[in-house]
PDB file of N, CA and C in Angstrom:
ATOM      1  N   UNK A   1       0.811  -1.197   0.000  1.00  0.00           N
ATOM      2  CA  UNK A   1       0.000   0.000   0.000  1.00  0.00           C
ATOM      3  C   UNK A   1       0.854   1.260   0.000  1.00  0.00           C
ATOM      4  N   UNK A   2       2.194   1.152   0.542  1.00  0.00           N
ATOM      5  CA  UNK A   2       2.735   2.218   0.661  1.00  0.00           C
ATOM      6  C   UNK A   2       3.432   2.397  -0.470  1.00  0.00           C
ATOM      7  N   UNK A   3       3.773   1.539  -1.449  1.00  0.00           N
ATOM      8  CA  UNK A   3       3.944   1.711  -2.863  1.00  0.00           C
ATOM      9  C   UNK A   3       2.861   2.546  -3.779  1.00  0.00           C
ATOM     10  N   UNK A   4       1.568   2.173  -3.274  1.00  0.00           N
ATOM     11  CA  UNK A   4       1.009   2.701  -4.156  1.00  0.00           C
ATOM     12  C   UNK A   4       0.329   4.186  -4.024  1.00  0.00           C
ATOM     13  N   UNK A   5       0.745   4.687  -2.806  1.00  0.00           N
ATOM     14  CA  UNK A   5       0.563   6.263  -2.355  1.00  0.00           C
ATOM     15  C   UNK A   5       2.032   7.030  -2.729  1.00  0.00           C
ATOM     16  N   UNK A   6       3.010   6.255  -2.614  1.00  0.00           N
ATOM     17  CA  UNK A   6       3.991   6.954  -3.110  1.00  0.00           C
ATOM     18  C   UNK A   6       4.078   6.924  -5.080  1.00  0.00           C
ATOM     19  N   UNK A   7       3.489   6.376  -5.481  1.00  0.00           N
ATOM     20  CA  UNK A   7       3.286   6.477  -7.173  1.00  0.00           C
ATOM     21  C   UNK A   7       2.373   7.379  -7.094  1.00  0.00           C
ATOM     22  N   UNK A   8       1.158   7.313  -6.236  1.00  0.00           N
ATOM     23  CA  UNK A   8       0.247   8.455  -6.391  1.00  0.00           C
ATOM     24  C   UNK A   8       0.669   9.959  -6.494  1.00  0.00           C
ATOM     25  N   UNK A   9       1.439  10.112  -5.401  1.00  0.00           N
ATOM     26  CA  UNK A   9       2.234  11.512  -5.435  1.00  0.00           C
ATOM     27  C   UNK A   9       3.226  11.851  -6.728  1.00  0.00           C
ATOM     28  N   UNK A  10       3.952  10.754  -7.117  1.00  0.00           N
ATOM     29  CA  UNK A  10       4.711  10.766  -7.991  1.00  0.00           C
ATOM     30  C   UNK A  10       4.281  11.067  -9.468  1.00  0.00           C
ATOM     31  N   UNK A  11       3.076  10.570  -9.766  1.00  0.00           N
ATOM     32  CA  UNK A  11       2.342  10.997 -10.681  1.00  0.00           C
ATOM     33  C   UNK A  11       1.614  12.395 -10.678  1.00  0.00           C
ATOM     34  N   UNK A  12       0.874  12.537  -9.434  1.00  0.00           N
ATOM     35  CA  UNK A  12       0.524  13.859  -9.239  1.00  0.00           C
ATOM     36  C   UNK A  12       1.557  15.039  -9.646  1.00  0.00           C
ATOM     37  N   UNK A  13       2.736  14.963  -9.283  1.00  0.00           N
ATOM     38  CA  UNK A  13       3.987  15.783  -9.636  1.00  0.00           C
ATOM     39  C   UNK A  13       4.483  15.465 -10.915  1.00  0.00           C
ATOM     40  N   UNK A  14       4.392  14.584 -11.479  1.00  0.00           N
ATOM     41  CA  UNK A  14       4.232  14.012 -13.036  1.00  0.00           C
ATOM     42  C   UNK A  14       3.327  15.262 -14.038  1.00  0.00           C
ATOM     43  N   UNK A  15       2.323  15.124 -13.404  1.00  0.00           N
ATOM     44  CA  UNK A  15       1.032  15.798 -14.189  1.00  0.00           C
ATOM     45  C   UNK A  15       1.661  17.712 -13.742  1.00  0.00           C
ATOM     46  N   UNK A  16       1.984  17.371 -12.652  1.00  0.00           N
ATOM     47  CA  UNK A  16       1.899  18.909 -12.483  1.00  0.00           C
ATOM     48  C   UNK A  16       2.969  19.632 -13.214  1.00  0.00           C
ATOM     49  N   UNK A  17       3.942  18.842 -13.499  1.00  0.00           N
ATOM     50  CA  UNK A  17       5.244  19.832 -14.353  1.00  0.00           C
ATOM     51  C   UNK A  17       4.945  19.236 -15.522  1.00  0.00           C
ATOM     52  N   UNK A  18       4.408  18.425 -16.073  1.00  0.00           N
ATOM     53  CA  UNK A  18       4.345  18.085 -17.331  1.00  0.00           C
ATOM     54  C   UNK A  18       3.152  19.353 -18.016  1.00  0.00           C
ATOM     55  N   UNK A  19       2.194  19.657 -16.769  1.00  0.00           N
ATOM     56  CA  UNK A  19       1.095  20.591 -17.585  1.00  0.00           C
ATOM     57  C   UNK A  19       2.289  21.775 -17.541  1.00  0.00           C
ATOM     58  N   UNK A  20       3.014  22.067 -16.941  1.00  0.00           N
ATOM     59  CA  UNK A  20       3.885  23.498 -16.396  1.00  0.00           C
ATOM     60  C   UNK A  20       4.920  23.422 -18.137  1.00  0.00           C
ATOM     61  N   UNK A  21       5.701  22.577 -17.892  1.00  0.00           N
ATOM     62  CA  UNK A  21       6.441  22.971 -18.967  1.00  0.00           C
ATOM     63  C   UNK A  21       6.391  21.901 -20.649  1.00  0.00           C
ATOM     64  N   UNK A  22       5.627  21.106 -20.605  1.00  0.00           N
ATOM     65  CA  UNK A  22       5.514  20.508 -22.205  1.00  0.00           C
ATOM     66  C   UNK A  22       4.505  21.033 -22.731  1.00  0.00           C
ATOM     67  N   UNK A  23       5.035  22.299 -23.947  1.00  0.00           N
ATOM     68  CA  UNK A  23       3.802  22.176 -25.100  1.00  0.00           C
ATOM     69  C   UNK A  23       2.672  21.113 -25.353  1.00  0.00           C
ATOM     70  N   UNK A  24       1.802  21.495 -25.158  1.00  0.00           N
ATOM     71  CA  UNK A  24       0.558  20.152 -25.700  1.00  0.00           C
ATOM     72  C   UNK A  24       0.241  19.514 -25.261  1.00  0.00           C
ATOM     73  N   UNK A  25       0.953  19.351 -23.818  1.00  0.00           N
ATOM     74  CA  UNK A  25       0.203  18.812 -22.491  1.00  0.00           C
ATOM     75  C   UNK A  25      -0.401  19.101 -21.657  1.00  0.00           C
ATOM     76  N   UNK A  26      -1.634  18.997 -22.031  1.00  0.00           N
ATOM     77  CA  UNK A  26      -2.728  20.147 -20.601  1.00  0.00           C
ATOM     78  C   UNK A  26      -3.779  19.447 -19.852  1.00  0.00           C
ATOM     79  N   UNK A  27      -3.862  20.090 -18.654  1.00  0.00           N
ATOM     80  CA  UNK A  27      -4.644  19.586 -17.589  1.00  0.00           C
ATOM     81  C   UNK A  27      -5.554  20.895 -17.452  1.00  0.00           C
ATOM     82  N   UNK A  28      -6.650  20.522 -17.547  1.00  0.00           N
ATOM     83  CA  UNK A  28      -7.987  21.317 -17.674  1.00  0.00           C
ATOM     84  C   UNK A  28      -8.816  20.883 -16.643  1.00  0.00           C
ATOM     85  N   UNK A  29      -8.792  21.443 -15.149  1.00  0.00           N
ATOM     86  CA  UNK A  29      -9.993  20.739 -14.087  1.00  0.00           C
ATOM     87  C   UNK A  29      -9.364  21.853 -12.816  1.00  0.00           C
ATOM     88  N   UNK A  30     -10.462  21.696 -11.888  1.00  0.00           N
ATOM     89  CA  UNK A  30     -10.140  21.876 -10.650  1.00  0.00           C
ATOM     90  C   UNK A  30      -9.552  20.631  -9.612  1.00  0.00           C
ATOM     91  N   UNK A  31      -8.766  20.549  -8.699  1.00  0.00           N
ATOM     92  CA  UNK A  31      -8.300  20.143  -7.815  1.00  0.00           C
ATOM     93  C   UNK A  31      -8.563  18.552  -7.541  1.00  0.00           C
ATOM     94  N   UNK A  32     -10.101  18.397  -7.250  1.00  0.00           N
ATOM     95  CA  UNK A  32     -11.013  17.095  -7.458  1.00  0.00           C
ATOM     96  C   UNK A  32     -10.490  16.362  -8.359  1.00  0.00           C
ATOM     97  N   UNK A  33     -11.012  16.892  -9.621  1.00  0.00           N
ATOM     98  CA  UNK A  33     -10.464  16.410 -11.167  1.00  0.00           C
ATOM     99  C   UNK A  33      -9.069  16.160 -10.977  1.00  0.00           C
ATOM    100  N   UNK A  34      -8.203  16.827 -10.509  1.00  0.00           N
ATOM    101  CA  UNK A  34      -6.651  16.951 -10.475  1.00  0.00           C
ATOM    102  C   UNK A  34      -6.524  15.069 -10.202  1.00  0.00           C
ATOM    103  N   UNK A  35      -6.891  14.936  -8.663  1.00  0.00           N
ATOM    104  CA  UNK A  35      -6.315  14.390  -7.930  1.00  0.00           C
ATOM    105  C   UNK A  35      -7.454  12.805  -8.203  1.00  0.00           C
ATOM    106  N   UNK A  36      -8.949  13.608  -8.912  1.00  0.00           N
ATOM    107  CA  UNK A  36      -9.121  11.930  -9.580  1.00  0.00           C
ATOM    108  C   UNK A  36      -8.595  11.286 -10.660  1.00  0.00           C
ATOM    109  N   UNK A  37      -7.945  11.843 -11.318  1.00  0.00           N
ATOM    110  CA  UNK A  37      -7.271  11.516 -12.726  1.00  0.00           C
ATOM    111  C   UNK A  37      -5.975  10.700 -12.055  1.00  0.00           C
ATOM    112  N   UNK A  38      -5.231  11.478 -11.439  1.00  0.00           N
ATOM    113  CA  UNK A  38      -3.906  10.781 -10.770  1.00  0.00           C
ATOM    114  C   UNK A  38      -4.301   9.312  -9.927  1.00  0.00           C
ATOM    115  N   UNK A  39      -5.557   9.612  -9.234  1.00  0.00           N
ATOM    116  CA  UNK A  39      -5.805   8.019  -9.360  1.00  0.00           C
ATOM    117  C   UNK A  39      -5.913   6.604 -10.225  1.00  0.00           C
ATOM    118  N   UNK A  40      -6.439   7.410 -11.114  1.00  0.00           N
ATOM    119  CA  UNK A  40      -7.018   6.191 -12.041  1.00  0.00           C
ATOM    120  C   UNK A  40      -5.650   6.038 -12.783  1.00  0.00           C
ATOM    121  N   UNK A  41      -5.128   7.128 -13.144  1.00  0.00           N
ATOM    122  CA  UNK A  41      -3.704   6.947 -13.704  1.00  0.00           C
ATOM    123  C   UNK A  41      -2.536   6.007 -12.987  1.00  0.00           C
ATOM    124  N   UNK A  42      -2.852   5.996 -11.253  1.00  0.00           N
ATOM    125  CA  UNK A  42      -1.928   5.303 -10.592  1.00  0.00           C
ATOM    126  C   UNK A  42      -2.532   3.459 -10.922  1.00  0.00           C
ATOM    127  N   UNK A  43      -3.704   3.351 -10.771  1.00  0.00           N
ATOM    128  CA  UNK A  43      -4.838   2.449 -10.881  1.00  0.00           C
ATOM    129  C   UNK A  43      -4.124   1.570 -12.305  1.00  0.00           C
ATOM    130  N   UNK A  44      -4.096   2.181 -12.974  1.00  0.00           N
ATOM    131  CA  UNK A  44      -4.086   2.252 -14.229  1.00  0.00           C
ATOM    132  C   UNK A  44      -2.166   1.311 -14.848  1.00  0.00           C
ATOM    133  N   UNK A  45      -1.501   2.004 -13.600  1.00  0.00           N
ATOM    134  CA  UNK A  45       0.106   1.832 -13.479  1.00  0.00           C
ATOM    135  C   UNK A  45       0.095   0.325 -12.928  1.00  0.00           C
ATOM    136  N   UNK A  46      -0.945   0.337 -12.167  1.00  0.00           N
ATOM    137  CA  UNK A  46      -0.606  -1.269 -11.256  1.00  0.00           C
ATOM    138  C   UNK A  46      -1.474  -2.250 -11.357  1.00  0.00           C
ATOM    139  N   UNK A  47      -2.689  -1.963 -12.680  1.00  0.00           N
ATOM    140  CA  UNK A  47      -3.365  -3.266 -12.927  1.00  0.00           C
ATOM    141  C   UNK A  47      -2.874  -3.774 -14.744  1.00  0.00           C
ATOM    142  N   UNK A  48      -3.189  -2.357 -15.358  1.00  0.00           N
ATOM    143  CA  UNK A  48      -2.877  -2.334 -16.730  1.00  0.00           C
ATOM    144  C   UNK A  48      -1.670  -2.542 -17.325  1.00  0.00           C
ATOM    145  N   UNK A  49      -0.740  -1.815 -16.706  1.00  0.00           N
ATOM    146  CA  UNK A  49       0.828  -2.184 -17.385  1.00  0.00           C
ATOM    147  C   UNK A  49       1.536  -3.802 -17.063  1.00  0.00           C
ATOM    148  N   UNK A  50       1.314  -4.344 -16.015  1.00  0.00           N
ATOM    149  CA  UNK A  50       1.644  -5.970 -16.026  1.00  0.00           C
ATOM    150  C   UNK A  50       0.938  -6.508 -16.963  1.00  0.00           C
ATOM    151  N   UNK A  51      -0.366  -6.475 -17.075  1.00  0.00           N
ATOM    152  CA  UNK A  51      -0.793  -6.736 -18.389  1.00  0.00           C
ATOM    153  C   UNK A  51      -0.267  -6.629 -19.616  1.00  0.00           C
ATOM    154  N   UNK A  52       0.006  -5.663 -19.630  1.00  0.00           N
ATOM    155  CA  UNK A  52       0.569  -4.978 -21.124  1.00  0.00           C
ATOM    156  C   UNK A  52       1.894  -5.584 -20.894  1.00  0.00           C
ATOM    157  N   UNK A  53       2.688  -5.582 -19.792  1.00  0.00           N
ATOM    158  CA  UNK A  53       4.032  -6.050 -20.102  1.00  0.00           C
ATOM    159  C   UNK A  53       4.015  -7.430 -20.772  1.00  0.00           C
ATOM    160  N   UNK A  54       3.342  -8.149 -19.943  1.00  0.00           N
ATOM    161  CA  UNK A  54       2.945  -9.654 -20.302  1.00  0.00           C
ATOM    162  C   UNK A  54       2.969  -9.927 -21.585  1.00  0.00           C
ATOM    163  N   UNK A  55       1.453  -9.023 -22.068  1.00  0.00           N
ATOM    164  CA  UNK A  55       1.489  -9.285 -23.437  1.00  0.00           C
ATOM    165  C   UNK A  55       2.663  -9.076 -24.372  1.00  0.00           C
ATOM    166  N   UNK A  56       2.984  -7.899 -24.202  1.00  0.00           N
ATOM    167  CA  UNK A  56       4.533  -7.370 -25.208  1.00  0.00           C
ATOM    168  C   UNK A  56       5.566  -8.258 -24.981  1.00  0.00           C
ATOM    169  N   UNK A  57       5.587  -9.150 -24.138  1.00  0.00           N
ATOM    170  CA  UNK A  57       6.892  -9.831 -23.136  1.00  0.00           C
ATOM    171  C   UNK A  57       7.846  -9.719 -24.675  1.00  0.00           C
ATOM    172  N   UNK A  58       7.694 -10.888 -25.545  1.00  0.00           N
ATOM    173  CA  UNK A  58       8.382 -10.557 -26.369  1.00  0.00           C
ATOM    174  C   UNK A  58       9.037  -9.992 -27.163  1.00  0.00           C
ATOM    175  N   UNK A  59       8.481  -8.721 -27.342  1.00  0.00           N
ATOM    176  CA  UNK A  59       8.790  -7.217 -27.827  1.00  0.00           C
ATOM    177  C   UNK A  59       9.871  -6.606 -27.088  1.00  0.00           C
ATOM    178  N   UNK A  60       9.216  -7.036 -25.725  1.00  0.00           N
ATOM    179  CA  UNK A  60      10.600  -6.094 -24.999  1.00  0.00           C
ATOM    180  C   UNK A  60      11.491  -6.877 -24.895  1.00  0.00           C
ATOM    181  N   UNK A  61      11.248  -8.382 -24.717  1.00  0.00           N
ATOM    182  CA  UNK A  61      12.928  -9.016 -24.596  1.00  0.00           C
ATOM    183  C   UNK A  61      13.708  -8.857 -26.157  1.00  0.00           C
ATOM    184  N   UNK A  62      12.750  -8.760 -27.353  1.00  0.00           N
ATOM    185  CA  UNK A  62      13.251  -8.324 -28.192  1.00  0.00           C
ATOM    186  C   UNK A  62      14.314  -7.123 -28.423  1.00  0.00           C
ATOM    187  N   UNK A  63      13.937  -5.805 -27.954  1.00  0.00           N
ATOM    188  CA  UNK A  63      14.464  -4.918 -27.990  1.00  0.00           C
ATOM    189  C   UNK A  63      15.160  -4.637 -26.424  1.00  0.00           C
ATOM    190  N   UNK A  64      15.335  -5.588 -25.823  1.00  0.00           N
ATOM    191  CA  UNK A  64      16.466  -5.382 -24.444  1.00  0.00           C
ATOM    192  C   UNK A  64      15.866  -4.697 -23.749  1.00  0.00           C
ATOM    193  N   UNK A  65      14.376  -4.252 -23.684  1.00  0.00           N
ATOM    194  CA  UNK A  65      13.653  -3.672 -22.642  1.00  0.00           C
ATOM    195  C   UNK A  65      12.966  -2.006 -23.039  1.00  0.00           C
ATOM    196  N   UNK A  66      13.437  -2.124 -23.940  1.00  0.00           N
ATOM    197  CA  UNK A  66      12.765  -0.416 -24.697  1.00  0.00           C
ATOM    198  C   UNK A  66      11.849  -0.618 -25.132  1.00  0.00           C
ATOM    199  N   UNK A  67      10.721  -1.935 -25.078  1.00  0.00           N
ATOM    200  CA  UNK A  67       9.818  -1.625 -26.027  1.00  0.00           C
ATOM    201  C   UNK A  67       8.775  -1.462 -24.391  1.00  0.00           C
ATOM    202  N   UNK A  68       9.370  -1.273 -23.212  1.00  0.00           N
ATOM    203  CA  UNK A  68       8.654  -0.769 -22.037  1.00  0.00           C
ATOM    204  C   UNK A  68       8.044   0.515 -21.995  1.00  0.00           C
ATOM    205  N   UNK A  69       8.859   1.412 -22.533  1.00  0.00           N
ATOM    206  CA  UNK A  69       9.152   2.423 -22.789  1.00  0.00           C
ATOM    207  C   UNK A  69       7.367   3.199 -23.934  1.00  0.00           C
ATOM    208  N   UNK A  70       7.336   2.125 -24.892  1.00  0.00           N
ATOM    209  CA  UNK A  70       5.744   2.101 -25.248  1.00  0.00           C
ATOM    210  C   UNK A  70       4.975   1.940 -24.620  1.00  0.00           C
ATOM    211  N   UNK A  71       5.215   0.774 -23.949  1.00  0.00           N
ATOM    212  CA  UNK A  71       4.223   0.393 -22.734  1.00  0.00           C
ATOM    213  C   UNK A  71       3.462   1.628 -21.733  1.00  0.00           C
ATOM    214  N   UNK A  72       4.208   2.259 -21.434  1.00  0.00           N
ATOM    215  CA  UNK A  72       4.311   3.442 -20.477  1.00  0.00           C
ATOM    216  C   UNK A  72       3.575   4.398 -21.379  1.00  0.00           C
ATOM    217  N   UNK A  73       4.319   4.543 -22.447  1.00  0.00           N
ATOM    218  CA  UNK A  73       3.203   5.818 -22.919  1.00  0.00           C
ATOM    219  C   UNK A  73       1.945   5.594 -23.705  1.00  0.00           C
ATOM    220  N   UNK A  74       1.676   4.161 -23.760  1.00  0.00           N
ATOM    221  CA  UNK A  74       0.244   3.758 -24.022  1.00  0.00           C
ATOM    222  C   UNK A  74      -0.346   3.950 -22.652  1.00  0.00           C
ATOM    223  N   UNK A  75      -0.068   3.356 -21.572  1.00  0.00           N
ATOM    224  CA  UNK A  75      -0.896   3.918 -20.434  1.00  0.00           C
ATOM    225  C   UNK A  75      -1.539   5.529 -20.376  1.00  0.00           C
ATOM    226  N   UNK A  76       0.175   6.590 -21.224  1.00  0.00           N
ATOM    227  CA  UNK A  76      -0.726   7.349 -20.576  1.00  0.00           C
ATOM    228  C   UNK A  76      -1.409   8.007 -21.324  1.00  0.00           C
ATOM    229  N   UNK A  77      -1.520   7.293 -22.256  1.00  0.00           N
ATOM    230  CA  UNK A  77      -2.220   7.741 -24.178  1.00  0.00           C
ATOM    231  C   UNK A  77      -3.627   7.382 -23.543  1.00  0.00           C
ATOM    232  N   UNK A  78      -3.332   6.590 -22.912  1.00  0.00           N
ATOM    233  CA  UNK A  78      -5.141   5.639 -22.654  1.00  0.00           C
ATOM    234  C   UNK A  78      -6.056   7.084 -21.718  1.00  0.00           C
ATOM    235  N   UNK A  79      -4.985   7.266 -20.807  1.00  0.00           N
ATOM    236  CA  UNK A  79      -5.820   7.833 -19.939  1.00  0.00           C
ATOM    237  C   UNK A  79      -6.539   9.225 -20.024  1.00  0.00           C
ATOM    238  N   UNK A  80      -6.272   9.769 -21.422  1.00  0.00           N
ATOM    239  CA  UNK A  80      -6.714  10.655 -22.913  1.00  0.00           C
ATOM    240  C   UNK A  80      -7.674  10.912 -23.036  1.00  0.00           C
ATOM    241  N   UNK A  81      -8.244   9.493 -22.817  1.00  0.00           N
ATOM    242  CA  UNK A  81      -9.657   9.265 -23.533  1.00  0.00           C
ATOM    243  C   UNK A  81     -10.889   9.439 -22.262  1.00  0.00           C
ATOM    244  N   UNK A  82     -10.479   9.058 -21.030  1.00  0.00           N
ATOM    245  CA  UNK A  82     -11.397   9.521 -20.212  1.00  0.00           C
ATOM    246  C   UNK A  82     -11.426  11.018 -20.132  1.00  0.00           C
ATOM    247  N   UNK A  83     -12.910  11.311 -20.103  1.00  0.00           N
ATOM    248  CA  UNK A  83     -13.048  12.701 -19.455  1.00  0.00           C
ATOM    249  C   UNK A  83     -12.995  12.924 -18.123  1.00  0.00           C
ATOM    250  N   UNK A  84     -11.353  13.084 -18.220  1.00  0.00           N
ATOM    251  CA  UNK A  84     -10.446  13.601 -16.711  1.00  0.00           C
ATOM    252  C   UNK A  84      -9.412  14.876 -16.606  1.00  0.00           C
ATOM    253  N   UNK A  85     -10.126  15.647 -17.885  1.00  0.00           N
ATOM    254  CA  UNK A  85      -9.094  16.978 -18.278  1.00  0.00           C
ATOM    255  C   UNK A  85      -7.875  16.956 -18.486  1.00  0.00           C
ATOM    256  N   UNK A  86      -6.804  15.609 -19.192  1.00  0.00           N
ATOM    257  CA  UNK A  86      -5.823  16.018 -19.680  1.00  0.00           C
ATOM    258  C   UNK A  86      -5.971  15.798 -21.044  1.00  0.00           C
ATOM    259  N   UNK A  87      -5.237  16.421 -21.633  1.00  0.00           N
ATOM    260  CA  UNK A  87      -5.426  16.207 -22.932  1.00  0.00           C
ATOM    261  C   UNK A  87      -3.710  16.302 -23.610  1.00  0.00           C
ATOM    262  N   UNK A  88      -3.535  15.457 -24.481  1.00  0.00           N
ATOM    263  CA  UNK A  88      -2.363  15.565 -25.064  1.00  0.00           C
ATOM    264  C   UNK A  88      -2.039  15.451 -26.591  1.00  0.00           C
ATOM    265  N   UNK A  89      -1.948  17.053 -26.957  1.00  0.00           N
ATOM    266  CA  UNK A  89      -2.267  17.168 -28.428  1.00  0.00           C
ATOM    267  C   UNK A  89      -1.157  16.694 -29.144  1.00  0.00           C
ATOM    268  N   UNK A  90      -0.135  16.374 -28.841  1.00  0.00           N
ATOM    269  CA  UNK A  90       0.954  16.049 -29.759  1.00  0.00           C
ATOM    270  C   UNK A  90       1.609  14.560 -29.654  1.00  0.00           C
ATOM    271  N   UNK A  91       2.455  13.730 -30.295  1.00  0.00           N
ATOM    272  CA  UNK A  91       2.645  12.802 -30.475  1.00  0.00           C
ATOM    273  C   UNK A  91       4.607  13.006 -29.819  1.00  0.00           C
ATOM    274  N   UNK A  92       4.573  14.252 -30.069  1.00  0.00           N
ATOM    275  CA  UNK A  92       5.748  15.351 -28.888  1.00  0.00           C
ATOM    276  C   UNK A  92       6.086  15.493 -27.758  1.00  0.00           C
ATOM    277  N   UNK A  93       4.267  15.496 -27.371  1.00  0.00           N
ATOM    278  CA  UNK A  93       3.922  15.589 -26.192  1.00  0.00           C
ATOM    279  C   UNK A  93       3.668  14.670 -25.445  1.00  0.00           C
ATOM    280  N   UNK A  94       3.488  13.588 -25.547  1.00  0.00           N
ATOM    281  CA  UNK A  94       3.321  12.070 -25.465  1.00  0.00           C
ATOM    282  C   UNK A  94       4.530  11.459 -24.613  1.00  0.00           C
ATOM    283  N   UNK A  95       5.365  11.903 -25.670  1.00  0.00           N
ATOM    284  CA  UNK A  95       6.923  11.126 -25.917  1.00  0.00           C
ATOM    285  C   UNK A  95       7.757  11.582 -24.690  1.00  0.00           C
ATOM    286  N   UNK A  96       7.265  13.168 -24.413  1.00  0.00           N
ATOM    287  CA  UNK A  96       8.160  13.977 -23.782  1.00  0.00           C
ATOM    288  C   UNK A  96       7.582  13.991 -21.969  1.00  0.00           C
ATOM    289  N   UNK A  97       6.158  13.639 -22.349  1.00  0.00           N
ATOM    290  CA  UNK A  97       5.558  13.433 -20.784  1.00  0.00           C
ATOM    291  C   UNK A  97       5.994  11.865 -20.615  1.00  0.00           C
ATOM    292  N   UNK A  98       6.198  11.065 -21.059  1.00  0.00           N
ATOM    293  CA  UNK A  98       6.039   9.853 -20.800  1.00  0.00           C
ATOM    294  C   UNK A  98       8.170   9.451 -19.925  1.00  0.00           C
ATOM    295  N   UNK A  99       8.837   9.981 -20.659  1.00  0.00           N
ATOM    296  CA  UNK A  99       9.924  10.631 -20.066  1.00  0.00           C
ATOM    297  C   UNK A  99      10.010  11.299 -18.943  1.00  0.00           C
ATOM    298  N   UNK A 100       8.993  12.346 -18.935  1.00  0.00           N
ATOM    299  CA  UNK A 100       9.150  12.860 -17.558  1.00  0.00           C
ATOM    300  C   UNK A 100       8.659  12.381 -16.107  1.00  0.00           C
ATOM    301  N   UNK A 101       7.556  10.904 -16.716  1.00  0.00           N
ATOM    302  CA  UNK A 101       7.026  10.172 -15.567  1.00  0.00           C
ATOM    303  C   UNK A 101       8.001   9.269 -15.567  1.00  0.00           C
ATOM    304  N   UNK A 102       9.213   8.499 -16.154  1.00  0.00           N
ATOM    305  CA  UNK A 102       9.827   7.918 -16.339  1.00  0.00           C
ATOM    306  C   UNK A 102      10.951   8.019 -15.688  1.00  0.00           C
ATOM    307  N   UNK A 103      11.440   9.819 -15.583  1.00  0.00           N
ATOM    308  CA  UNK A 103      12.365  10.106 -14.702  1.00  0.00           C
ATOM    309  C   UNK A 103      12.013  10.220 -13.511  1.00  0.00           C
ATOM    310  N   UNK A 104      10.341  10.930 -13.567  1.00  0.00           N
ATOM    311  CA  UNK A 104      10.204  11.184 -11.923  1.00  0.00           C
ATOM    312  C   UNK A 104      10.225   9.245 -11.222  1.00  0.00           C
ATOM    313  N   UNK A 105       9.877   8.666 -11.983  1.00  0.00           N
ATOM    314  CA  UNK A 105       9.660   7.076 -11.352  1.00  0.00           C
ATOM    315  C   UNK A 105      11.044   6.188 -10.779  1.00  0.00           C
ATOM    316  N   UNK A 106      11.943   7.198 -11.869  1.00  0.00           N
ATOM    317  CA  UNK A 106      13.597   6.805 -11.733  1.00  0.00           C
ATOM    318  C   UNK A 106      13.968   7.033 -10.712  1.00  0.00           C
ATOM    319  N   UNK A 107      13.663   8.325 -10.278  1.00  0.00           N
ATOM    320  CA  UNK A 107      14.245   8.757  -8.709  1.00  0.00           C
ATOM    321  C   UNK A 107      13.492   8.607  -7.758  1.00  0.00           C
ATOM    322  N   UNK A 108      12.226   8.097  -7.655  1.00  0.00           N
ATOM    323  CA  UNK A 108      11.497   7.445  -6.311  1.00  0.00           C
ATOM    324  C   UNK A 108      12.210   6.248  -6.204  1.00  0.00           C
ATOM    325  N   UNK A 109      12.466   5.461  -7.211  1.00  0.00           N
ATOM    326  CA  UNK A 109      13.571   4.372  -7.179  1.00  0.00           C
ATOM    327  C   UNK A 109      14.824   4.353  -6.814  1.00  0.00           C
ATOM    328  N   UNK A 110      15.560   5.008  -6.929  1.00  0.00           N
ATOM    329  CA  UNK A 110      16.918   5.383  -6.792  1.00  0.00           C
ATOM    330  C   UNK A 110      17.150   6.279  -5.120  1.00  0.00           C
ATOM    331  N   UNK A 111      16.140   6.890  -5.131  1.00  0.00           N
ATOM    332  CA  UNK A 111      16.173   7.694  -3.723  1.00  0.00           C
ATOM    333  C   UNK A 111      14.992   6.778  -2.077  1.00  0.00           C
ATOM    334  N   UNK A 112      15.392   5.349  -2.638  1.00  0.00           N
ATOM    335  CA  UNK A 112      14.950   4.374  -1.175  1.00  0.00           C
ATOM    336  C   UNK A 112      13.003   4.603  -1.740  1.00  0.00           C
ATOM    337  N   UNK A 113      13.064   4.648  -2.428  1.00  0.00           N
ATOM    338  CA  UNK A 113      11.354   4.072  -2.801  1.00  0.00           C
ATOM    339  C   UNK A 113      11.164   3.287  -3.094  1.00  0.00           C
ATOM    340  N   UNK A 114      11.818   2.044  -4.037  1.00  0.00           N
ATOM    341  CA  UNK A 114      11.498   0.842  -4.843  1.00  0.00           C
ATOM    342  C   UNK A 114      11.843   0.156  -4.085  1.00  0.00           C
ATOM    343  N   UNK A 115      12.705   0.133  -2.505  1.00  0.00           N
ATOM    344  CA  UNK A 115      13.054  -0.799  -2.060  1.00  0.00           C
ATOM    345  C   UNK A 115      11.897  -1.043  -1.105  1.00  0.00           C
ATOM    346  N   UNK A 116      11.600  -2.305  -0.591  1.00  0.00           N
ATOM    347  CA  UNK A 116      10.441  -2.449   0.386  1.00  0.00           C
ATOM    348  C   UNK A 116      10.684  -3.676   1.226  1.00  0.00           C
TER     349      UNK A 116
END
């Protein structure tokens, strides 16, 4: 459980500099909205992507683990489509948020988070 409040935050801060500084990435809501989207998005991190890894398994052992890297930004391509006020107009913007949840995820890892 304590994994999955610390992704919560991590994403929340995900969303919040990704709306701050990537062109074409916007978050359109009040506070509520803010912080229900980052749920379903966390939701989303810990039922959907084992899935998806599963399926791709081969893809990524194919490509030495970069085809994770899709994985990740199909999650957050998916989460697009609900009406939860982000919206991500570019294929730029995609690439470049999906990186920046990637790094923020790097250093909850690296800084005594992944260990449990």
């Amino acid at each position: 459980m304590n994994k999955l409040i610390r992704n919560f935050f991590v994403n929340l801060l995900g969303i919040l500099i990704a709306r701050a500084i990537i062109p074409g990435f916007m978050f359109q809501g009040d506070v509520i909205l803010l912080l229900e989207t980052t749920a379903i998005l966390t939701v989303l991190n810990f039922t959907l992507r084992p899935i998806l890894k599963l399926v791709f398994l081969p893809l990524i052992l194919l490509t030495l683990g970069l085809f994770t890297f899709v994985v990740n930004m199909l999650i957050l391509w998916l989460i697009t489509f609900a009406p939860l006020g982000i919206h991500i107009q570019t294929l730029n913007a995609l690439v470049l948020a999906t990186i920046l949840f990637g790094a923020l995820n790097l250093l909850l890892h690296i800084h005594g988070g992944g260990a449990e």
